[in-house]
Protein backbone atom coordinates (compact mmCIF):
# COMPACT_ATOMS: atom_id res chain seq x y z
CA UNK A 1 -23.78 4.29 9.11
CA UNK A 2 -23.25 1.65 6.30
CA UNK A 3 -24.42 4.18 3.96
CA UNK A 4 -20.50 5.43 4.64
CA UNK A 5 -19.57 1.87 3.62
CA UNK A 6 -21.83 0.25 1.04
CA UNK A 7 -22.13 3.70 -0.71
CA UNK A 8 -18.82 4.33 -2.07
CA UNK A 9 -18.10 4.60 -5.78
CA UNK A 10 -17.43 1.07 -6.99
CA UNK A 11 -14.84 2.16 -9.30
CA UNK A 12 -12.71 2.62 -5.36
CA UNK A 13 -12.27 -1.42 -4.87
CA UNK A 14 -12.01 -2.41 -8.05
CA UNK A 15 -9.13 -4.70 -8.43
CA UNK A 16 -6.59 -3.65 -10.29
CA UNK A 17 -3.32 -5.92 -11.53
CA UNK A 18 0.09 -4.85 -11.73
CA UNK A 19 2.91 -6.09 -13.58
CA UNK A 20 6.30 -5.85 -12.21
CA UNK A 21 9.75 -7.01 -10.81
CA UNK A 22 10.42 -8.25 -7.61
CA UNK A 23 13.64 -8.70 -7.20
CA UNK A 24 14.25 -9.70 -10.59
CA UNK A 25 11.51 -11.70 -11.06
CA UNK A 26 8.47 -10.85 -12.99
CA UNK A 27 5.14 -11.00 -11.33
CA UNK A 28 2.03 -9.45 -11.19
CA UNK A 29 -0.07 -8.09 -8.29
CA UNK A 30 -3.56 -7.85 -8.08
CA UNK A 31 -5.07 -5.31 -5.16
CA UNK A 32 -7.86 -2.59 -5.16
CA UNK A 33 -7.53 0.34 -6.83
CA UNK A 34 -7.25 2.35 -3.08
CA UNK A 35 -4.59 0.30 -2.33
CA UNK A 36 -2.94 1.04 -5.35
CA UNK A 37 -3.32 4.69 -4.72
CA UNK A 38 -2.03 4.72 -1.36
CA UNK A 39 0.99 2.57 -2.49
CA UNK A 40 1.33 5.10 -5.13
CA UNK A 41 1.83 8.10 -2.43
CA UNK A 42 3.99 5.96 -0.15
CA UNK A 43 6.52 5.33 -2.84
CA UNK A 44 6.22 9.28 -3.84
CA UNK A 45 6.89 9.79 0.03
CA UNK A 46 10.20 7.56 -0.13
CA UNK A 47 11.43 9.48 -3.46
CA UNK A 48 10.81 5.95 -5.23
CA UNK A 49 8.67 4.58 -8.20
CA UNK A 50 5.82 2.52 -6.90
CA UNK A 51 7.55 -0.69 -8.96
CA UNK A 52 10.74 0.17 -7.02
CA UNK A 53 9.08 0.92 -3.46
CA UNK A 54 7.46 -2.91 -3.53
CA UNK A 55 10.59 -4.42 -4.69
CA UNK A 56 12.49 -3.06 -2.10
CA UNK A 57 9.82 -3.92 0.72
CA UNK A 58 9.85 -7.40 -0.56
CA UNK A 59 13.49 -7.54 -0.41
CA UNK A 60 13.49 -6.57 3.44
CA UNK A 61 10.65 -8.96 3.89
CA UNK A 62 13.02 -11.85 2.86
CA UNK A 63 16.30 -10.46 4.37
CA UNK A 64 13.87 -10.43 8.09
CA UNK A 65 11.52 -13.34 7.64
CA UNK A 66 12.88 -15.32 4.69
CA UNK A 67 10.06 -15.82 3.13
CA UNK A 68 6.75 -13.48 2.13
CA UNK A 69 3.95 -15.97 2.08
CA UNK A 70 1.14 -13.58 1.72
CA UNK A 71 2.57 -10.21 -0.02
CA UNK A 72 -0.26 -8.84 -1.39
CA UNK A 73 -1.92 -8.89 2.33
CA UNK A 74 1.21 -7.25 4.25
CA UNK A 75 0.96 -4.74 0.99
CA UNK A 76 -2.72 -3.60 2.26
CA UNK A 77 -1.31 -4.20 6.07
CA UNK A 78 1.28 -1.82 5.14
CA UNK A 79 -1.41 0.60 3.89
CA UNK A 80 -2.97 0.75 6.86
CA UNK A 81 -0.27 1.71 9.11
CA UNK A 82 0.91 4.22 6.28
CA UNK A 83 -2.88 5.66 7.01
CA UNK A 84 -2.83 5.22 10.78
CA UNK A 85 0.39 7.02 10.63
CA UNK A 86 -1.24 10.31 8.51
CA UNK A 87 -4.31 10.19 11.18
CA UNK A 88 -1.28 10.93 13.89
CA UNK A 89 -0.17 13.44 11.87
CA UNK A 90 -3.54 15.33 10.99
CA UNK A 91 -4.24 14.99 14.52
CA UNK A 92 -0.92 16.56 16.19
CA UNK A 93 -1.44 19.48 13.59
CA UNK A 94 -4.74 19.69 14.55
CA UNK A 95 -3.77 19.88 18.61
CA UNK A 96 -0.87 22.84 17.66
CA UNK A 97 -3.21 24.97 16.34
């Protein structure tokens, strides 16, 4: 079973940093390169650059908690209801046929 785990190609949680604007500001954000990817296909999803996609989710962060204390862990939160979400998906397509 941890073969599934510990075998994976390294190159898949490799951190990777960012550089862009929230809000204005310029910042950086550092996450592995899966989470990158699946940020990547969310904004796609939304019609949105990637850049554009996180500053908009940290803007509704701040309008509903005022404050974002750990963004780059609701960023790989988010990516895992994004995935639970296409698991759903692949399995109500998978029930109609």
């Amino acid at each position: 079973m941890c073969e599934i785990f510990a075998g994976q190609d390294p190159n898949r949680y490799e951190c990777v940093t960012r550089r862009l604007r929230l809000n204005g500001q310029s910042t950086s954000i550092r996450l592995e390169r899966s989470f990158w990817r699946i940020l990547d296909r969310i904004a796609e999803r939304e019609g949105l650059t990637t850049p554009a996609f996180i500053s908009r989710l940290h803007s509704e962060v701040l309008q509903l908690h005022g404050e974002a204390p750990n963004f780059t862990s609701l960023l790989r939160c988010a990516c895992t209801i994004h995935l639970g979400e296409y698991e759903q998906d692949a399995g109500a397509r998978i029930a109609a046929e």
